[in-house]
C-alpha atoms as a PDB file:
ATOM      1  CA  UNK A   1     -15.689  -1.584  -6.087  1.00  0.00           C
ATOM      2  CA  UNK A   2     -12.380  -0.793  -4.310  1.00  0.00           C
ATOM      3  CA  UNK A   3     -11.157   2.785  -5.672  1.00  0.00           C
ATOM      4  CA  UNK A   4      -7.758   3.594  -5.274  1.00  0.00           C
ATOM      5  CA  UNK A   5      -6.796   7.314  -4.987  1.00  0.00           C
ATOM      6  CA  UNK A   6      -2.763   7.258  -5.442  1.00  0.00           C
ATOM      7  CA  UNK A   7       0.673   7.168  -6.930  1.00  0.00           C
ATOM      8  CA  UNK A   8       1.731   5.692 -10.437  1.00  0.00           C
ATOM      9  CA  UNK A   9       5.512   5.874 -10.737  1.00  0.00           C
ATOM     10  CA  UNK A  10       7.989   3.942 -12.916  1.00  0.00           C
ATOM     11  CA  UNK A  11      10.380   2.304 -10.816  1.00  0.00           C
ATOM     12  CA  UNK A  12      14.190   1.874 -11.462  1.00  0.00           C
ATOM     13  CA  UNK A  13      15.553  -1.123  -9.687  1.00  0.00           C
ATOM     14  CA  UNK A  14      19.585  -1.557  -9.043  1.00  0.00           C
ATOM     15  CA  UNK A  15      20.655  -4.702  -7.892  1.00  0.00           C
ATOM     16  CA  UNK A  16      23.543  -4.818  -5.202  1.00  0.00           C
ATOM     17  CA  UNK A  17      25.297  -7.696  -3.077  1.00  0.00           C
ATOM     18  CA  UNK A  18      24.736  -5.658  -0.199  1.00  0.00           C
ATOM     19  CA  UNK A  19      22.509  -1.835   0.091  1.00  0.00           C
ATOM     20  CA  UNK A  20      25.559   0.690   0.210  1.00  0.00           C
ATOM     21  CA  UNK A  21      26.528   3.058   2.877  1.00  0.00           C
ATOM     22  CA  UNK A  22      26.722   6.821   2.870  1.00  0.00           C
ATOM     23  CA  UNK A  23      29.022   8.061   0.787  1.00  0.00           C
ATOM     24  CA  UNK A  24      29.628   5.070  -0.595  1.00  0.00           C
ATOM     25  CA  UNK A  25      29.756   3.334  -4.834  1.00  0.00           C
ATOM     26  CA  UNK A  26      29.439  -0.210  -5.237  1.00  0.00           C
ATOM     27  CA  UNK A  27      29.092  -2.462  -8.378  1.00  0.00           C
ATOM     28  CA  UNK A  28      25.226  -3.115  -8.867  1.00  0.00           C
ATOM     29  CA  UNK A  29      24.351  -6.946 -10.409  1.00  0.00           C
ATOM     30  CA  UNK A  30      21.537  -6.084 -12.463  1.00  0.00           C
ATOM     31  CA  UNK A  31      19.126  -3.592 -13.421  1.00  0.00           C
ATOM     32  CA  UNK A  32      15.469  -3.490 -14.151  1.00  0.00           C
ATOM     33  CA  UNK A  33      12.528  -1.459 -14.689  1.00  0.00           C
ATOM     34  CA  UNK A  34       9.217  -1.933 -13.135  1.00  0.00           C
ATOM     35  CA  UNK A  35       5.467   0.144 -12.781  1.00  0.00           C
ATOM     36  CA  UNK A  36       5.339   1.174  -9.224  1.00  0.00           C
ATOM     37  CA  UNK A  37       4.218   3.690  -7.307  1.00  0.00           C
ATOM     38  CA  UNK A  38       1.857   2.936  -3.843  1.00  0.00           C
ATOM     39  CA  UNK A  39      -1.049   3.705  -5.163  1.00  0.00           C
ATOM     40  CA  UNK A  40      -0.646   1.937  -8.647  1.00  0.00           C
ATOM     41  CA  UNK A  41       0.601  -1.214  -6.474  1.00  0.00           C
ATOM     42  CA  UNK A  42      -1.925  -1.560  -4.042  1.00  0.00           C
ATOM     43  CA  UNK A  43      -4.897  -0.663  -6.928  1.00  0.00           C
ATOM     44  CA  UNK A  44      -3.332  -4.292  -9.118  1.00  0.00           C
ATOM     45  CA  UNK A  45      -3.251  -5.953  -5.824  1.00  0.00           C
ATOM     46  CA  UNK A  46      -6.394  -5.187  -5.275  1.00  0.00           C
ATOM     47  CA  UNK A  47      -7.605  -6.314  -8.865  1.00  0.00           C
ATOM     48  CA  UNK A  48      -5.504  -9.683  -8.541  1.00  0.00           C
ATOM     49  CA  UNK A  49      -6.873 -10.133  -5.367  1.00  0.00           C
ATOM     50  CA  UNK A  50     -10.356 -10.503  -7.198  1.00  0.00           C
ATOM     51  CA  UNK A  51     -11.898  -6.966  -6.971  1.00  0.00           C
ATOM     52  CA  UNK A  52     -12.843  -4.449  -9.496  1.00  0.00           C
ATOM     53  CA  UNK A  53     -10.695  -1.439  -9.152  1.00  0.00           C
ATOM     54  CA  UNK A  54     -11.136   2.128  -9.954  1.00  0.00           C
ATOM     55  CA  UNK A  55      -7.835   4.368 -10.178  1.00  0.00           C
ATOM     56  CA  UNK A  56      -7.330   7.828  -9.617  1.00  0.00           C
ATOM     57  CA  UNK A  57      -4.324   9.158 -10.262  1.00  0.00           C
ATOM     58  CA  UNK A  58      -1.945  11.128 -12.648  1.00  0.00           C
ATOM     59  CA  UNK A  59       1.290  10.629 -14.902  1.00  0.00           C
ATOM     60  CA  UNK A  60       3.053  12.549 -17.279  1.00  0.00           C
ATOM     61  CA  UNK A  61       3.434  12.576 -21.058  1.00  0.00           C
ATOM     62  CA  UNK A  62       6.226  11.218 -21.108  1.00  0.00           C
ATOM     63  CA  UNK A  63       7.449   7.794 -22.696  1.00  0.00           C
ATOM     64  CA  UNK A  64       7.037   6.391 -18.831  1.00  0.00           C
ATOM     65  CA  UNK A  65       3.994   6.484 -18.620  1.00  0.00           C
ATOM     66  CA  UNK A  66       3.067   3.851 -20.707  1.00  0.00           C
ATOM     67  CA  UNK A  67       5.219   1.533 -18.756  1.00  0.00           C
ATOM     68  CA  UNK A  68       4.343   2.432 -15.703  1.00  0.00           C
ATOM     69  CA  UNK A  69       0.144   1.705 -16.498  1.00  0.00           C
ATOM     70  CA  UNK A  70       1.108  -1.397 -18.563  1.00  0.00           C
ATOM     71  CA  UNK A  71       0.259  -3.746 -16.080  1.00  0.00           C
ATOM     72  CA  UNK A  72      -2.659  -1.954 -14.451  1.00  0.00           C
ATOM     73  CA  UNK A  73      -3.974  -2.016 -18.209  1.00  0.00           C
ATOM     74  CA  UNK A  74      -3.335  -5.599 -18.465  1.00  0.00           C
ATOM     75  CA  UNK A  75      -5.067  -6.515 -15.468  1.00  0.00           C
ATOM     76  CA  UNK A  76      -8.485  -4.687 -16.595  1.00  0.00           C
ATOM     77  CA  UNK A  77      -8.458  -1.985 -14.175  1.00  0.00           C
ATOM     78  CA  UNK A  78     -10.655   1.303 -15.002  1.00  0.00           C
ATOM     79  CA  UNK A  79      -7.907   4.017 -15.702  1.00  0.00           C
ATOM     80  CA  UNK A  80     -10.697   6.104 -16.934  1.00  0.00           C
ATOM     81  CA  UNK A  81      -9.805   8.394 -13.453  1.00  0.00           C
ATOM     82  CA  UNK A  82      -5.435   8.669 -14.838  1.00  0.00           C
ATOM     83  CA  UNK A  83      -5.054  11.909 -16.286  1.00  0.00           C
ATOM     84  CA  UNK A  84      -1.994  12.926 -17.846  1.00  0.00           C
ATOM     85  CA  UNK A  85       0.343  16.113 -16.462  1.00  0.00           C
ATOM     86  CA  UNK A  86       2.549  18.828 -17.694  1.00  0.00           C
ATOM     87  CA  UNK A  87       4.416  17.219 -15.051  1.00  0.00           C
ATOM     88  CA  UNK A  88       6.634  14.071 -15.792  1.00  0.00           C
ATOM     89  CA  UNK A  89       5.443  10.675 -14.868  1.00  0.00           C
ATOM     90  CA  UNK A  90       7.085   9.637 -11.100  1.00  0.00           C
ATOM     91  CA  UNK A  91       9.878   7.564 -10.682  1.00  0.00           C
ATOM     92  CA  UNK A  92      11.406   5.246  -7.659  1.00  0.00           C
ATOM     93  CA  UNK A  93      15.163   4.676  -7.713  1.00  0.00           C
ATOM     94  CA  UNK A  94      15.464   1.319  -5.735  1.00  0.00           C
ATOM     95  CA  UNK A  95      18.255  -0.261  -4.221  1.00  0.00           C
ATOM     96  CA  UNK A  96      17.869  -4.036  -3.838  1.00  0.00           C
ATOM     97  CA  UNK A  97      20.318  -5.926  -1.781  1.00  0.00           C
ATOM     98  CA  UNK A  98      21.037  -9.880  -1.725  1.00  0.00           C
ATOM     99  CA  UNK A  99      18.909 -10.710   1.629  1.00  0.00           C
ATOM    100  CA  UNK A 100      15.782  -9.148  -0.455  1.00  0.00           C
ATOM    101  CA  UNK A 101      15.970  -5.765   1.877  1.00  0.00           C
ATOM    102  CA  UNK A 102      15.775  -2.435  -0.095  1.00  0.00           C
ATOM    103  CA  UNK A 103      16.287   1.760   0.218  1.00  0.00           C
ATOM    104  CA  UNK A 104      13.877   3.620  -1.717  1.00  0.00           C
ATOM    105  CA  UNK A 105      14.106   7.547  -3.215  1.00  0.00           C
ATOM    106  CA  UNK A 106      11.083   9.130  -4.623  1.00  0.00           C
ATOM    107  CA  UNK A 107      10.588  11.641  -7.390  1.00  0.00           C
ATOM    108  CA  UNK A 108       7.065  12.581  -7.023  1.00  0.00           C
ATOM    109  CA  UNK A 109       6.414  14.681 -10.331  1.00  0.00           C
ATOM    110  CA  UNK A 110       2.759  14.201 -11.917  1.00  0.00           C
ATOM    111  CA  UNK A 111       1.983  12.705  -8.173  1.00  0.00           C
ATOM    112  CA  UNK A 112       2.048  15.992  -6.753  1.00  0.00           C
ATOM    113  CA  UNK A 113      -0.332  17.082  -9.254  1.00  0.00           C
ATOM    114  CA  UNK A 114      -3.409  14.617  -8.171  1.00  0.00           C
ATOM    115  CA  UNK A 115      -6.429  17.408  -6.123  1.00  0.00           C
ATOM    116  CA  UNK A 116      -9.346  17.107  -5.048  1.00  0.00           C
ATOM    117  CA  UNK A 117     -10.985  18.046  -8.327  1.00  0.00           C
ATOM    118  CA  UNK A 118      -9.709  14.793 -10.097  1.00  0.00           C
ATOM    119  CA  UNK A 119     -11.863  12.583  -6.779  1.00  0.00           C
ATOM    120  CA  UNK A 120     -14.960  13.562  -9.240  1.00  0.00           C
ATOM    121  CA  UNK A 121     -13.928  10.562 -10.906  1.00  0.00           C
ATOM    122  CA  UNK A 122     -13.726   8.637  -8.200  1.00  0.00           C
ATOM    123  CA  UNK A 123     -17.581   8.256  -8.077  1.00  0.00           C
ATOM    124  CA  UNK A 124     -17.881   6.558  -4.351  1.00  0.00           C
ATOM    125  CA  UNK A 125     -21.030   5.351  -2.997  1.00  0.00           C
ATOM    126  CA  UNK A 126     -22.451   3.426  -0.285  1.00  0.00           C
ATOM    127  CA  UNK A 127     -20.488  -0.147  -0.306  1.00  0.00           C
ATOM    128  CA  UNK A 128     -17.299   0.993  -1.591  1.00  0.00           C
ATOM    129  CA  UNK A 129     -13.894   0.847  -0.617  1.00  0.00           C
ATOM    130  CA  UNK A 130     -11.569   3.724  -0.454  1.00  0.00           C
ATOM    131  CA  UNK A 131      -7.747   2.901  -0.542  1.00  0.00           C
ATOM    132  CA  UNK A 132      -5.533   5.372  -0.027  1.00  0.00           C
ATOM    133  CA  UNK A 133      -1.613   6.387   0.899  1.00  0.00           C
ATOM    134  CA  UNK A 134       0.744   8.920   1.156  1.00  0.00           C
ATOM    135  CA  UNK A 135       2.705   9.669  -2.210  1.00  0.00           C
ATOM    136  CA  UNK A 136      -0.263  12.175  -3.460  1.00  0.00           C
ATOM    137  CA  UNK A 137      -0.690  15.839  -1.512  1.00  0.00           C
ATOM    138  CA  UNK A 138      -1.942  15.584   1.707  1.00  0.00           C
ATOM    139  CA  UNK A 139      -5.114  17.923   1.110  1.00  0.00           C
ATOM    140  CA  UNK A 140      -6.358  15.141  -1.463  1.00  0.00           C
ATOM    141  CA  UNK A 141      -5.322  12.568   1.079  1.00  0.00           C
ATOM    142  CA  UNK A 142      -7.798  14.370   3.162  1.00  0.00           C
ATOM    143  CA  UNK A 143     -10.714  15.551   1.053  1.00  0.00           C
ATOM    144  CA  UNK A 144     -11.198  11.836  -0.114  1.00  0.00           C
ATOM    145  CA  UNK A 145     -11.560  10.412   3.548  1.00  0.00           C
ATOM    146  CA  UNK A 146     -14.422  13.539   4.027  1.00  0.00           C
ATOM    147  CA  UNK A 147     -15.680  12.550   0.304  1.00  0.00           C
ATOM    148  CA  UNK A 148     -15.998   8.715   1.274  1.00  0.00           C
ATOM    149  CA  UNK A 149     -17.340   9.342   4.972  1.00  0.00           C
ATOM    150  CA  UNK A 150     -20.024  11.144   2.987  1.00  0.00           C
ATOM    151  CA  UNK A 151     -20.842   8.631   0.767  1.00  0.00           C
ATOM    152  CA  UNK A 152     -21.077   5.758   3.214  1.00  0.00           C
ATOM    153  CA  UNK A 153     -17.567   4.019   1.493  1.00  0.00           C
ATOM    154  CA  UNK A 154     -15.358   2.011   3.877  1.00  0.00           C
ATOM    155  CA  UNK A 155     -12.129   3.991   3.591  1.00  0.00           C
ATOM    156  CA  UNK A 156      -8.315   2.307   4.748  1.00  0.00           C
ATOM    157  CA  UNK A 157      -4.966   4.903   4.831  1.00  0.00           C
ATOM    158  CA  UNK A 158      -2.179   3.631   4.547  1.00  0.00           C
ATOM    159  CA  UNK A 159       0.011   6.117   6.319  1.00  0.00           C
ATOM    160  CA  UNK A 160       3.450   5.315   4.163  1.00  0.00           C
ATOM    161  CA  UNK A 161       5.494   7.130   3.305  1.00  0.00           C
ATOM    162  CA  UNK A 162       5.083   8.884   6.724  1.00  0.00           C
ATOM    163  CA  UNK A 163       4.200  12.068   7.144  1.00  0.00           C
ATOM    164  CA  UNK A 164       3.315  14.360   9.957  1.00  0.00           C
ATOM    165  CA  UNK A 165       0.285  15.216   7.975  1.00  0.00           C
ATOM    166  CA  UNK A 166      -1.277  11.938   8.598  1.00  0.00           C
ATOM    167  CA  UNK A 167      -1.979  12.715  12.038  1.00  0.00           C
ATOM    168  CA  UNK A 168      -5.160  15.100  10.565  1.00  0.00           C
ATOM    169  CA  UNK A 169      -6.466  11.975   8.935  1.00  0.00           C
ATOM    170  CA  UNK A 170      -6.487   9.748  11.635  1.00  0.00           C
ATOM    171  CA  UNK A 171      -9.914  10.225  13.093  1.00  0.00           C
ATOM    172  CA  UNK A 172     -11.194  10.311   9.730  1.00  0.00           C
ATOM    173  CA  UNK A 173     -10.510   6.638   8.242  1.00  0.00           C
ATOM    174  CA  UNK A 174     -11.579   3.463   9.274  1.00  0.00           C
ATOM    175  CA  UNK A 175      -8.986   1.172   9.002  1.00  0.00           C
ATOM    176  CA  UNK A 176      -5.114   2.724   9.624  1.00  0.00           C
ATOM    177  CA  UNK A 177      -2.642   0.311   7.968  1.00  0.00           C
ATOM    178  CA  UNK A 178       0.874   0.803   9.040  1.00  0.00           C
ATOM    179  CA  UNK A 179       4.461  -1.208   9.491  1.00  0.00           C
ATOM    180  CA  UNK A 180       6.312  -0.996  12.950  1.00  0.00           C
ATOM    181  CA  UNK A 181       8.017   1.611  11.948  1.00  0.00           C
ATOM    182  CA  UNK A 182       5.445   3.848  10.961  1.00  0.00           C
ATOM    183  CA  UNK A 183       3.422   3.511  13.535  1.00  0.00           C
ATOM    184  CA  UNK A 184       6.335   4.526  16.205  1.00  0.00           C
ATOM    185  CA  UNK A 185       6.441   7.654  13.963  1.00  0.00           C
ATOM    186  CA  UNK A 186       3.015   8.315  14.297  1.00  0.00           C
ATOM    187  CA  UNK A 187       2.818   7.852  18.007  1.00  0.00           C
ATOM    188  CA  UNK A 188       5.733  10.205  18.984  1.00  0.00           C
ATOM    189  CA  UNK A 189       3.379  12.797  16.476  1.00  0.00           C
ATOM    190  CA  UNK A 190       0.189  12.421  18.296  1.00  0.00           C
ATOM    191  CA  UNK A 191       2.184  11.690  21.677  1.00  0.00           C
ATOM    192  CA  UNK A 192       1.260   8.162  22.834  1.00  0.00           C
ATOM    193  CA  UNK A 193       4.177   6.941  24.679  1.00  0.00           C
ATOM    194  CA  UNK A 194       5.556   3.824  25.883  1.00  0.00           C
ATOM    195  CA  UNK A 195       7.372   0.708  24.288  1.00  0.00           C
ATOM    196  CA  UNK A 196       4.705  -2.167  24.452  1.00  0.00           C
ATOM    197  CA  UNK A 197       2.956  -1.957  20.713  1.00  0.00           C
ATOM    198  CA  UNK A 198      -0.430  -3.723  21.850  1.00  0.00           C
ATOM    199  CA  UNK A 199      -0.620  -1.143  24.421  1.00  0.00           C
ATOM    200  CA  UNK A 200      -0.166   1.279  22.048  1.00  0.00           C
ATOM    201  CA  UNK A 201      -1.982   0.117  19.821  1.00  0.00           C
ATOM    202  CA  UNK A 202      -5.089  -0.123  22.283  1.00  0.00           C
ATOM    203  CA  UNK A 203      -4.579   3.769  23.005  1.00  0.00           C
ATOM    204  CA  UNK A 204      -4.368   4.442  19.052  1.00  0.00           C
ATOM    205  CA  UNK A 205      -7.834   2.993  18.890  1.00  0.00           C
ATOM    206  CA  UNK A 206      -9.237   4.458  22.086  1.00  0.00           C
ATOM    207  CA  UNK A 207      -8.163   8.525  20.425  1.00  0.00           C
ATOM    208  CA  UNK A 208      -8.832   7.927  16.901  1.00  0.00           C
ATOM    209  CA  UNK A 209     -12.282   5.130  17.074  1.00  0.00           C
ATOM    210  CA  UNK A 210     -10.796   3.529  14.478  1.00  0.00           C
ATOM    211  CA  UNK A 211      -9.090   0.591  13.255  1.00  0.00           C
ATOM    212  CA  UNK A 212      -5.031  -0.092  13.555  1.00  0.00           C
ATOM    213  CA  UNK A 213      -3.338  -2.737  11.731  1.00  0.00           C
ATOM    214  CA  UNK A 214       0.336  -3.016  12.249  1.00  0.00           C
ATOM    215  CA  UNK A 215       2.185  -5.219   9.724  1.00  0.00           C
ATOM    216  CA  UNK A 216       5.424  -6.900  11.440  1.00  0.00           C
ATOM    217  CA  UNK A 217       7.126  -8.524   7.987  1.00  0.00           C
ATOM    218  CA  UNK A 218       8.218 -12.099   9.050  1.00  0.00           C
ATOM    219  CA  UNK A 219       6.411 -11.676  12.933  1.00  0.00           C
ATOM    220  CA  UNK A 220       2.722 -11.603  11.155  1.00  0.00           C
ATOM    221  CA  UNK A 221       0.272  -8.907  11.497  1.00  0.00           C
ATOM    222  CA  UNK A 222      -1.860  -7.332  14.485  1.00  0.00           C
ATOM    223  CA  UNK A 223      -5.023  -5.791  14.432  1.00  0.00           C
ATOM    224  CA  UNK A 224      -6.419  -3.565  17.238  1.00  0.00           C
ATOM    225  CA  UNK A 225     -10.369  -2.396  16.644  1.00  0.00           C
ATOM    226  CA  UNK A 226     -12.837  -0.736  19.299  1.00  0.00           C
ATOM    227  CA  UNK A 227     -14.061  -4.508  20.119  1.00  0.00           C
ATOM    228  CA  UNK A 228     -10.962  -7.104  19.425  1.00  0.00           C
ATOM    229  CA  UNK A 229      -7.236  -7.469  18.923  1.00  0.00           C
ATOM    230  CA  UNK A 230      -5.762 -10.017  16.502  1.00  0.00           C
ATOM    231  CA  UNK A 231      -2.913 -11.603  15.840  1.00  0.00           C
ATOM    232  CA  UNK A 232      -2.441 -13.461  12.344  1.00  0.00           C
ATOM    233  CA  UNK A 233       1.211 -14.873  11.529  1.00  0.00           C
ATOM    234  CA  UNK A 234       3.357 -14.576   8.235  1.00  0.00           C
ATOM    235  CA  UNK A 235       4.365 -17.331   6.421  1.00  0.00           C
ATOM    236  CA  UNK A 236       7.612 -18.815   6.177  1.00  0.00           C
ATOM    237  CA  UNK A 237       9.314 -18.133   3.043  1.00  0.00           C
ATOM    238  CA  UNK A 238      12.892 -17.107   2.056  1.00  0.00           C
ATOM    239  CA  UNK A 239      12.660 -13.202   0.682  1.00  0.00           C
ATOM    240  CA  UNK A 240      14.156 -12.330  -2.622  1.00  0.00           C
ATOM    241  CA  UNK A 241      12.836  -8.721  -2.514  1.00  0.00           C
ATOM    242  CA  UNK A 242      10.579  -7.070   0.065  1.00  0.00           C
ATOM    243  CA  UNK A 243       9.259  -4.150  -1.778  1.00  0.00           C
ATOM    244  CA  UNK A 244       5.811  -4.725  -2.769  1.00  0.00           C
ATOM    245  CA  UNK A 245       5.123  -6.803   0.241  1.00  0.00           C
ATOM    246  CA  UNK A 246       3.327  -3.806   2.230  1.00  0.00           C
ATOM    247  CA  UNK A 247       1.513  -2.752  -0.842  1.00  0.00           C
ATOM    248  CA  UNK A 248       0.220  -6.530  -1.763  1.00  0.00           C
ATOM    249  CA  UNK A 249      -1.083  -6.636   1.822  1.00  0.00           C
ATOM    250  CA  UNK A 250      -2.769  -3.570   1.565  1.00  0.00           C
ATOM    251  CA  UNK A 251      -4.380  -3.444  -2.053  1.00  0.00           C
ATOM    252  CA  UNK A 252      -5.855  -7.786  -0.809  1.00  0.00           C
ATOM    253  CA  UNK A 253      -6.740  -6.075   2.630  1.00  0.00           C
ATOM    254  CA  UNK A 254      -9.104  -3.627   0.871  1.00  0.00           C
ATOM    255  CA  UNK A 255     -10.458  -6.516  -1.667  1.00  0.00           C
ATOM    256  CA  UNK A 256     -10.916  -8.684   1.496  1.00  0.00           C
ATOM    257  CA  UNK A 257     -12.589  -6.101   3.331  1.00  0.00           C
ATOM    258  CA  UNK A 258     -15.278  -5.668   0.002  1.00  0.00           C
ATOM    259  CA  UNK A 259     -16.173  -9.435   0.839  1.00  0.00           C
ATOM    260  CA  UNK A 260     -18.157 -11.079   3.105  1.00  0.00           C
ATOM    261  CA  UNK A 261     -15.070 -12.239   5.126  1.00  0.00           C
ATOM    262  CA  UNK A 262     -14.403 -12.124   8.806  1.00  0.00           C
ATOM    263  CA  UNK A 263     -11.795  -9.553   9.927  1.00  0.00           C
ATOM    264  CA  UNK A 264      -9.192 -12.071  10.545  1.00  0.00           C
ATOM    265  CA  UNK A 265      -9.806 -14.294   7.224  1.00  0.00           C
ATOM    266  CA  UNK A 266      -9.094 -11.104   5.272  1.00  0.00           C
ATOM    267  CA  UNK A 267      -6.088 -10.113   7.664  1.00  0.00           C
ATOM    268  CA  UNK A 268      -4.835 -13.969   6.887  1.00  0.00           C
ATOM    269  CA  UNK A 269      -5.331 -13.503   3.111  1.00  0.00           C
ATOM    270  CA  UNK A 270      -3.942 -10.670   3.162  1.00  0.00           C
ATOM    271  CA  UNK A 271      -0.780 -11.415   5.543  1.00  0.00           C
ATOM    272  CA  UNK A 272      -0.379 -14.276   3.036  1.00  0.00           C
ATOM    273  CA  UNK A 273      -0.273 -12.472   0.400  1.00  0.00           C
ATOM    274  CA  UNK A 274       1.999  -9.811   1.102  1.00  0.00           C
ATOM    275  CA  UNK A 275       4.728 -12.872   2.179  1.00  0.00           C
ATOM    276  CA  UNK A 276       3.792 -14.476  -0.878  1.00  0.00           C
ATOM    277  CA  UNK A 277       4.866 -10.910  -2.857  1.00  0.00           C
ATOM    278  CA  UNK A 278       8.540 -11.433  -1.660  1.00  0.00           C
ATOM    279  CA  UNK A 279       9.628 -14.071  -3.829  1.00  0.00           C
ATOM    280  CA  UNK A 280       9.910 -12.195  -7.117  1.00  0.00           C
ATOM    281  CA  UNK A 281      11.546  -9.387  -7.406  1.00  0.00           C
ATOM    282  CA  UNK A 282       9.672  -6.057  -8.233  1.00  0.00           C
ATOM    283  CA  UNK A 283       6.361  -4.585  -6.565  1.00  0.00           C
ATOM    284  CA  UNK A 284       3.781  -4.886  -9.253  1.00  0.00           C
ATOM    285  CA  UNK A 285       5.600  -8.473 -10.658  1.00  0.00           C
ATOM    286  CA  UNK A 286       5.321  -9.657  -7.482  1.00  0.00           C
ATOM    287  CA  UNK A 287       2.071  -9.473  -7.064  1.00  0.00           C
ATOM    288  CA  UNK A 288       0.392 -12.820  -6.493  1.00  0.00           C
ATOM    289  CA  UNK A 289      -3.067 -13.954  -8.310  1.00  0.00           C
ATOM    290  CA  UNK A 290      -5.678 -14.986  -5.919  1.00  0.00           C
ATOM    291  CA  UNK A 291      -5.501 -18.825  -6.703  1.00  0.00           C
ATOM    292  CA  UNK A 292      -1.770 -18.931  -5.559  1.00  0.00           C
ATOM    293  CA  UNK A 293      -2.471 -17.074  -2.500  1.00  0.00           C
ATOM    294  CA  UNK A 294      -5.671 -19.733  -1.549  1.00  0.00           C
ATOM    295  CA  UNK A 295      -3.545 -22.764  -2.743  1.00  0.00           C
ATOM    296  CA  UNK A 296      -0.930 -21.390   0.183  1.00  0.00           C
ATOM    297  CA  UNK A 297      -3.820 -20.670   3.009  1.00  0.00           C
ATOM    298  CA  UNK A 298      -4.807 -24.148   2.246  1.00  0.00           C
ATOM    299  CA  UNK A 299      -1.560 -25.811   2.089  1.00  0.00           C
ATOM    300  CA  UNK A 300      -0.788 -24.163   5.909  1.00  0.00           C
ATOM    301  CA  UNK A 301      -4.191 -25.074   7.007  1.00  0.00           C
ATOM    302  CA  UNK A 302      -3.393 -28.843   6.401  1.00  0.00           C
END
């Protein structure tokens, strides 16, 4: 079972020719609406990815919050862990330009309201996977790693949308996921210097005992664990929009890592995935089903 502990927003998507500069109006080309939210995106990645998902999370009772579950609903995950706030259901205003790159703002509302008393639901135990990220309040971001350390659960934080916070979790999970960004943020908090990212990435390991995994978008993936370092490429597709491409990875990295798949097959599936994610627009749209992700590996492995 992979259990999610996360965000469930309702994303508002603006189309542009180009993202816009400070200060600046331009005429969008199309709007849309979307479920989003990290959590919610990585928890149906997870699912479409082939394993059974557990959410824990909040929204508000609002008439967004049925939009924003409908596809985790439709994709048979157990919402029996959503509880509904005082607080209105979060929302994502999204900028999408032409060459599929995007700027994100986040409203946070019944996100902010997810504690440590709702990870009763949660009900980890030994075998497990814990997937979490960084749009819920740091304390629960915490007291789940402690919760699924002491149940024996695997447990992967993804440390987006950065926050100095993270740097209290870091000796606590087992798997870091972060992009190239984020992990630059992250050293300059817990002061590893330098510019070469394997190097980096080999002290990262060394303070934490942990594992890093720095996704690169079109350069691939690498991995740095106490034994190993991998490198597994992206594939080679034209984007259309890149913002559920991080979450896809992450939601079929924790559904890889409940199978009995080496590190660098699920890194691969995963990798694959996440490219495969930026050809539609919209994170939880874009999601690809297992069979089209496999049907690619195979296709590249020819």
């Amino acid at each position: 079972m992979i259990v999610v502990v996360g965000s469930i927003n309702l994303d508002l998507i603006v189309r542009l020719d180009r993202l816009p500069s400070p200060g600046e109006t331009l005429q969008g080309t199309g709007f849309d609406k979307a479920p989003g939210g990290k959590g919610a995106n990585q928890a149906l990645a997870a699912a479409r990815a082939g394993a059974g998902v557990r959410m824990i999370g909040s929204v508000g009772n609002d008439a967004f919050a049925g939009e924003a579950l409908s596809l985790l609903r439709a994709g048979g995950l157990d919402l029996s862990g959503v509880t509904v706030s005082t607080a209105p259901t979060g929302t994502a205003l999204i900028f999408v330009g032409a060459d599929g790159e995007n700027m994100i703002a986040l409203v946070a509302g019944a996100n902010s309201e997810v504690c440590h008393t709702d990870l009763e639901k949660a009900e980890l135990k030994k075998g497990d996977v814990l997937l979490l990220q960084q749009e819920i309040p740091p304390e629960t971001v915490e007291a789940a790693l402690d919760m699924a350390r002491g149940a024996g659960a695997l447990s992967v934080l993804n440390i987006a949308p950065y926050r100095d916070e993270a740097s209290r979790c870091l000796t606590k999970a087992d798997f870091i996921v972060a992009n190239e960004t984020e992990f630059d943020q992250c050293c300059r908090t817990i002061g590893i210097e330098g510019s070469e990212i394997k190097r980096r990435m080999r002290s990262f390991v060394s303070r934490t005992g942990g594992t890093i995994i720095v996704t690169l978008g079109p350069d691939g993936v690498l991995a740095a664990t106490p034994d190993n370092f991998l490198e597994v490429p992206a594939m080679d597709i034209q984007p259309v929009d890149t913002v559920g491409a991080g979450d896809t990875f992450c939601g079929y990295l924790a559904a890889g890592l409940s199978m009995d798949l080496s590190l660098e097959k699920v890194l691969a599936r995963a990798a694959a995935a996440g490219s495969l994610a930026c050809l539609k627009a919209g994170a939880q749209p874009s999601i690809p089903l297992a069979s089209k992700v496999d049907a690619a590996l195979s296709r590249r492995a020819r």
